[in-house]
N, C-alpha and C. Protein backbone atom coordinates (compact mmCIF):
# COMPACT_ATOMS: atom_id res chain seq x y z
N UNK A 1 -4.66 -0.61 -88.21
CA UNK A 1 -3.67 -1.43 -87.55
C UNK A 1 -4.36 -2.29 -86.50
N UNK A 2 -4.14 -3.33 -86.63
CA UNK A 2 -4.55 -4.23 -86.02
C UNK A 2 -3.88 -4.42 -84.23
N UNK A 3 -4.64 -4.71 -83.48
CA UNK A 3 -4.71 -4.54 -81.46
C UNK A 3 -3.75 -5.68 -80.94
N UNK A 4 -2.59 -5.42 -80.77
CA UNK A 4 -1.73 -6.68 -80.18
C UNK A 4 -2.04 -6.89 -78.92
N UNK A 5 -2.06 -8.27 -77.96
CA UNK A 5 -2.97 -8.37 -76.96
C UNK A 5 -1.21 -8.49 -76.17
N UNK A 6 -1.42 -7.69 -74.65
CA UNK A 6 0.08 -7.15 -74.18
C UNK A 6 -0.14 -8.68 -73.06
N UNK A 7 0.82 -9.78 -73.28
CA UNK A 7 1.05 -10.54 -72.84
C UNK A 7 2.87 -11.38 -72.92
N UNK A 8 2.93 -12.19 -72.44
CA UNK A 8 4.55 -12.24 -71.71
C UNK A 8 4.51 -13.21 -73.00
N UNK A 9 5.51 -13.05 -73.75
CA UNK A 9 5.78 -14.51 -74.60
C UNK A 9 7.27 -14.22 -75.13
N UNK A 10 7.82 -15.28 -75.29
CA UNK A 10 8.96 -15.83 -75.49
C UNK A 10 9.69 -15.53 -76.80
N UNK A 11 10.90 -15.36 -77.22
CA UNK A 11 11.84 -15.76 -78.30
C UNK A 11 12.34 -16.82 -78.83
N UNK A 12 11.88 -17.63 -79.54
CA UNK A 12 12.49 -18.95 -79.78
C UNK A 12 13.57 -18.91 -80.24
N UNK A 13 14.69 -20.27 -79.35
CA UNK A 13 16.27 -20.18 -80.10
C UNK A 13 16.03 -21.42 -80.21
N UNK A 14 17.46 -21.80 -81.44
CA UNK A 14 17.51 -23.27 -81.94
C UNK A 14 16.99 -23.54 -83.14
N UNK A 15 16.80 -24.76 -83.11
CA UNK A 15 16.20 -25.55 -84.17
C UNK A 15 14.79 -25.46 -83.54
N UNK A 16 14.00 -24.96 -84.80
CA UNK A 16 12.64 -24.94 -84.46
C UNK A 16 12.06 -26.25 -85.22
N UNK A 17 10.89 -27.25 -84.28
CA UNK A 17 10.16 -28.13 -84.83
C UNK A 17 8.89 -27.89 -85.50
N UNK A 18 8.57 -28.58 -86.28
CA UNK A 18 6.59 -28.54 -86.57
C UNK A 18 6.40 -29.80 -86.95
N UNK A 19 4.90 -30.12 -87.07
CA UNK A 19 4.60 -31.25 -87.16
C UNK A 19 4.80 -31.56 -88.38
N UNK A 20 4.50 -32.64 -88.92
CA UNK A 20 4.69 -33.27 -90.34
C UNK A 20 4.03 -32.51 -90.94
N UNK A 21 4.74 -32.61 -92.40
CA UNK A 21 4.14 -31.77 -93.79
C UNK A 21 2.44 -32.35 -93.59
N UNK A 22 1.29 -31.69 -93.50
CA UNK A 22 0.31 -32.05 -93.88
C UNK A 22 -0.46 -32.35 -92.18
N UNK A 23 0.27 -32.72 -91.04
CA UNK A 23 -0.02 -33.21 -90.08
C UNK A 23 -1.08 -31.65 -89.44
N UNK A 24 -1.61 -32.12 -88.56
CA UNK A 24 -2.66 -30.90 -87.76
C UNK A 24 -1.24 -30.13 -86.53
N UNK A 25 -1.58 -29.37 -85.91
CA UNK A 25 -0.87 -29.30 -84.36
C UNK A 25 -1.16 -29.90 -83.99
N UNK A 26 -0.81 -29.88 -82.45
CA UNK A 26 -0.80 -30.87 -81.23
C UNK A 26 -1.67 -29.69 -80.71
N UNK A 27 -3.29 -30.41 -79.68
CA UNK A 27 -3.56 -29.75 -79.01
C UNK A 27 -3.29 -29.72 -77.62
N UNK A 28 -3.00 -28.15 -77.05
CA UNK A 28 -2.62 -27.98 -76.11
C UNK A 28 -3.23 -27.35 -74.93
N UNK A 29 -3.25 -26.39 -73.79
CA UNK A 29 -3.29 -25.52 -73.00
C UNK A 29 -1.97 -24.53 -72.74
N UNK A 30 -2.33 -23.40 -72.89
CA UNK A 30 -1.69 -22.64 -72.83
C UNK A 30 -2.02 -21.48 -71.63
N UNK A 31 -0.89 -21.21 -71.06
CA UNK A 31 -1.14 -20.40 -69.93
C UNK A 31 -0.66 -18.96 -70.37
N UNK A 32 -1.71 -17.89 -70.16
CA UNK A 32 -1.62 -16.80 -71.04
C UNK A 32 -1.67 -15.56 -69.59
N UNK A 33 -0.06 -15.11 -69.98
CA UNK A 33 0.02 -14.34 -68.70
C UNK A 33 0.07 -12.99 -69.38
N UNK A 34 -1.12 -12.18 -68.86
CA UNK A 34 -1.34 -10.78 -69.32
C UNK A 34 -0.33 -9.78 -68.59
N UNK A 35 -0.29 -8.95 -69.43
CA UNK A 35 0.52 -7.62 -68.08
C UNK A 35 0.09 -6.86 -67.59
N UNK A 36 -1.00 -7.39 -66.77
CA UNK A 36 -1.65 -6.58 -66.16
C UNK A 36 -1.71 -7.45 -64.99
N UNK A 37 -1.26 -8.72 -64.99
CA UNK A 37 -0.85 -9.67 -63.89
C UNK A 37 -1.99 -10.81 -63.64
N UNK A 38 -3.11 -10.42 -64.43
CA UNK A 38 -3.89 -11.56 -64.76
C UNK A 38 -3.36 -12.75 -65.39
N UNK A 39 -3.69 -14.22 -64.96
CA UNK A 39 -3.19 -15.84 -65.75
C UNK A 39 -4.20 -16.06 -66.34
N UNK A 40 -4.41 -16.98 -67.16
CA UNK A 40 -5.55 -17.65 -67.64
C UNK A 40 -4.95 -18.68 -68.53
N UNK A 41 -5.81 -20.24 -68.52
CA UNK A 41 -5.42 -21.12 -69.41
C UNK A 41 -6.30 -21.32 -70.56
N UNK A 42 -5.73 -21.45 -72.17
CA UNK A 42 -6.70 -21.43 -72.68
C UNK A 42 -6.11 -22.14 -74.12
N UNK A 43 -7.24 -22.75 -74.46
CA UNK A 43 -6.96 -23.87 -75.39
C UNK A 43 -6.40 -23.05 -76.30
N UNK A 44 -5.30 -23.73 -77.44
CA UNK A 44 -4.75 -23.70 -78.42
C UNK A 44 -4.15 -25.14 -79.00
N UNK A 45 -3.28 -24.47 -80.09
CA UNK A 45 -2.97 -25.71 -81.05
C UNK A 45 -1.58 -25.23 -81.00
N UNK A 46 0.10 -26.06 -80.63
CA UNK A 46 0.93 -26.08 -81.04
C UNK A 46 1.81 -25.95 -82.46
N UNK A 47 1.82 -25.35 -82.85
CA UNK A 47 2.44 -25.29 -84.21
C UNK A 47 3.66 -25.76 -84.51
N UNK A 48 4.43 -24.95 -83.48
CA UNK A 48 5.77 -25.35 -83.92
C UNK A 48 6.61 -25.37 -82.67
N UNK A 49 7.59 -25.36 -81.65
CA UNK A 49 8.88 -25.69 -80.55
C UNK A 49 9.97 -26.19 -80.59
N UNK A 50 10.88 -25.15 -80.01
CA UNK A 50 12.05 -25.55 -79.42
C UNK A 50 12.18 -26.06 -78.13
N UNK A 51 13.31 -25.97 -77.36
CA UNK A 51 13.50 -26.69 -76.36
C UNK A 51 13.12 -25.60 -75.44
N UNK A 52 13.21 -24.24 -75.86
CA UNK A 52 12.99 -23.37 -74.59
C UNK A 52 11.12 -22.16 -75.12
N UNK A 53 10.66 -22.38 -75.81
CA UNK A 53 9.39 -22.00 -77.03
C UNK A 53 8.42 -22.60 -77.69
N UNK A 54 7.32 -22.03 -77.68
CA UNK A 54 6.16 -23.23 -78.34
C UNK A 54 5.65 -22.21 -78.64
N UNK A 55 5.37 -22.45 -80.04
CA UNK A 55 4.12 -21.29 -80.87
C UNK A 55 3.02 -21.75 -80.84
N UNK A 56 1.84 -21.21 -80.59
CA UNK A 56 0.63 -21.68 -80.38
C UNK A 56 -0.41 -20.78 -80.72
N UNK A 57 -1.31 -21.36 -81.37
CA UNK A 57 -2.73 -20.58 -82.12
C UNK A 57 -3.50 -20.83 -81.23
N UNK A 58 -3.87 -19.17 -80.61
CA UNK A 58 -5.02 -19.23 -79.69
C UNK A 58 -5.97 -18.31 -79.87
N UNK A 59 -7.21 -18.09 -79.18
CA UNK A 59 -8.29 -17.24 -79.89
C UNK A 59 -8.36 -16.01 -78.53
N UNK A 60 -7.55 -14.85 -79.17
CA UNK A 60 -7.57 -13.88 -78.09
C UNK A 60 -9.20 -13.37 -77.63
N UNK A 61 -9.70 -13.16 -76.91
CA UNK A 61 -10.67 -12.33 -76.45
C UNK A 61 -11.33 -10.84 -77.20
N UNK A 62 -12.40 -10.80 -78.15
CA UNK A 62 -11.94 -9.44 -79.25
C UNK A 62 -11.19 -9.77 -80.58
N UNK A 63 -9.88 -10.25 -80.25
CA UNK A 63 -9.27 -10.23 -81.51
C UNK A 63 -9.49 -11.18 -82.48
N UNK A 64 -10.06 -12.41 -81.96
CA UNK A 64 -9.92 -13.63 -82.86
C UNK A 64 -8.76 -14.52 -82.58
N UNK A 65 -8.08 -14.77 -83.94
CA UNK A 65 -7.30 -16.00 -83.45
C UNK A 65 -5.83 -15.41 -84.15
N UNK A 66 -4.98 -15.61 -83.20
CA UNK A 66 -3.32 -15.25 -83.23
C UNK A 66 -2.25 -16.40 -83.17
N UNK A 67 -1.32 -15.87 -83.18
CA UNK A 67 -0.01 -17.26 -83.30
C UNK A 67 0.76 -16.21 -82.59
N UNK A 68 1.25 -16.47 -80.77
CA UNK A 68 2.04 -16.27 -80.48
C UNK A 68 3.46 -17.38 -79.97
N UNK A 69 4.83 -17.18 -79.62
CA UNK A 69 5.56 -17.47 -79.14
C UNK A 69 5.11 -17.86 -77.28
N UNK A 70 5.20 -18.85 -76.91
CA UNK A 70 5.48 -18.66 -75.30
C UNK A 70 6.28 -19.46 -74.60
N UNK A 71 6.76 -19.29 -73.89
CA UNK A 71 7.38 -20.10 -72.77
C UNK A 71 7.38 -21.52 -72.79
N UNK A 72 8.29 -22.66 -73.14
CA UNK A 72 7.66 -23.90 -72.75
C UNK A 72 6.96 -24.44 -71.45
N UNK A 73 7.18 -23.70 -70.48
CA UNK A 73 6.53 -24.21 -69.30
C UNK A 73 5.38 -23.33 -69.26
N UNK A 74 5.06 -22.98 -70.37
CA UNK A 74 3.54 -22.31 -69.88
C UNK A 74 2.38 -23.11 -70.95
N UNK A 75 2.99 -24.13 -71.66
CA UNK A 75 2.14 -24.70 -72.64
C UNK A 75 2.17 -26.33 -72.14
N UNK A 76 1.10 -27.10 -71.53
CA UNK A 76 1.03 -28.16 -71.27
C UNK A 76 -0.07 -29.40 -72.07
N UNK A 77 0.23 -30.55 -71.90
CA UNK A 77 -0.90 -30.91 -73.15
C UNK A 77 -2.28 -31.69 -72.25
N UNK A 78 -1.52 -31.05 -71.01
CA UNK A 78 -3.29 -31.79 -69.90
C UNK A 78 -3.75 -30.19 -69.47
N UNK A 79 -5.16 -30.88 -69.00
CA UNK A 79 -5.63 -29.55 -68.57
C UNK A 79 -5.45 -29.18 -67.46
N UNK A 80 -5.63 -28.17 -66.90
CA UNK A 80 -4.42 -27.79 -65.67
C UNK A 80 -5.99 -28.01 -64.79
N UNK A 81 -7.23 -27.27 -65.27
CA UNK A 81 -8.00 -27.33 -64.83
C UNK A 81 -8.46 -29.02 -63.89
N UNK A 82 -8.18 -29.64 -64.77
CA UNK A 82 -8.54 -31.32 -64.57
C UNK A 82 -7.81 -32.02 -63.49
N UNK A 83 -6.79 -31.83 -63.55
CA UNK A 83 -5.24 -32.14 -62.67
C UNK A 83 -4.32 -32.46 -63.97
N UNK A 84 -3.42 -32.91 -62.94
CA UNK A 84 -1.84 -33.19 -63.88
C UNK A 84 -2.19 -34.61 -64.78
N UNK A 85 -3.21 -35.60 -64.31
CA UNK A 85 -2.91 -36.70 -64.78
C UNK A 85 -4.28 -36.69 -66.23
N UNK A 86 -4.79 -35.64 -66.76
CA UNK A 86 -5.65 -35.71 -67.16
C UNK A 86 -5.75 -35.40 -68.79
N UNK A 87 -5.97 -36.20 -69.80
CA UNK A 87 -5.23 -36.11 -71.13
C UNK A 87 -6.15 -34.73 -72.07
N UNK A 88 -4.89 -34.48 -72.88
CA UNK A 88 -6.23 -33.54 -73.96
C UNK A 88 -6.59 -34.47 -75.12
N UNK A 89 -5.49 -35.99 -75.29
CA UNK A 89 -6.09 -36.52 -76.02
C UNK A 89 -5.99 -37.76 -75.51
N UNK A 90 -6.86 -38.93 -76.08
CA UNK A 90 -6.60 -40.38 -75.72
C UNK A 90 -5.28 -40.82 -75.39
N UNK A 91 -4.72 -41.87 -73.78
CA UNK A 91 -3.78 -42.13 -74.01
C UNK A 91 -3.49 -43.41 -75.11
N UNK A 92 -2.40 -43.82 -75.14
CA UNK A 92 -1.72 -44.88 -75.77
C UNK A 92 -1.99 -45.97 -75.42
N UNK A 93 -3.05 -47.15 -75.79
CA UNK A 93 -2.99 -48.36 -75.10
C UNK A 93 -2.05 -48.79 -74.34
N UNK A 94 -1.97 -49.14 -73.01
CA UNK A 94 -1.07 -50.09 -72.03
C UNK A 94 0.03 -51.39 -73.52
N UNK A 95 1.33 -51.41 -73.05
CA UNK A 95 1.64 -52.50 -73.59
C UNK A 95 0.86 -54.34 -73.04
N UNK A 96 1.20 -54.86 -73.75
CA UNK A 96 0.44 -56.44 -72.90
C UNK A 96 1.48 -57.01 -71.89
N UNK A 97 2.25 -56.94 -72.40
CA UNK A 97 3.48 -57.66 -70.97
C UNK A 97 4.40 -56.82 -70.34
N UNK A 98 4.07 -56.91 -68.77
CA UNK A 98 4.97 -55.75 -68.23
C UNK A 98 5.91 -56.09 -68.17
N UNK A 99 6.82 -54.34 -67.90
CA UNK A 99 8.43 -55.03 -67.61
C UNK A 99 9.10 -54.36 -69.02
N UNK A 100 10.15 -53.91 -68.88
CA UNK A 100 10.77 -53.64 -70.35
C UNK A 100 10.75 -54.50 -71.61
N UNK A 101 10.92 -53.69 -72.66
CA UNK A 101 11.12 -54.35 -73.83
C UNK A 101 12.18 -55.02 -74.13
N UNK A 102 12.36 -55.93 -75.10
CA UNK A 102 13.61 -56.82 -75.27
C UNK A 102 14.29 -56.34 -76.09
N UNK A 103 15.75 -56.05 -75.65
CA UNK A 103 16.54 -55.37 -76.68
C UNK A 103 17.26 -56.33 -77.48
N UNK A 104 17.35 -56.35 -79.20
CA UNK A 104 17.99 -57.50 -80.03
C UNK A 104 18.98 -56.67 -80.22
């Protein structure tokens, strides 16, 4: 029997999302709260979320790599390490003309 790693994670309700048929996850950071009261952030890949849940493949310590449930506020897509403004992936080019878009 395989070693479940004793950490806080979530129940997803709702409509659960995933990315497109064929698409990768979204990579993320995940904040992995042990019960033993230790935090730690540590890369993973989003799989799938609701509004209150995000499943995420991460590589436990020992075990290898798992798919748990957690918290949406414990899965962010900057690194916490970096600050808040800091991407895990390229942003989006700037539009060219500021100011809102024109609605037809």
């Amino acid at each position: 029997m395989s070693q479940a790693p004793r950490i806080v994670r979530a129940a997803p309700r709702g409509a659960i999302r995933r990315p497109a048929e064929g698409a990768p996850g979204i990579p993320v950071f995940a904040l992995i709260r042990w019960y033993t009261g230790d935090e730690e952030f540590v890369p993973a890949t989003a799989v799938a979320w609701t509004t209150e849940a995000v499943e995420v493949l991460w590589e436990a310590p020992e075990l290898g790599m798992r798919s748990d449930w957690l918290p949406a506020d414990h899965v962010s897509r900057h690194d916490p390490r970096r600050g808040e403004n800091a991407p895990v992936m390229p942003q989006v080019p700037p539009r060219k003309r500021p100011g809102p878009r024109a609605r037809w």
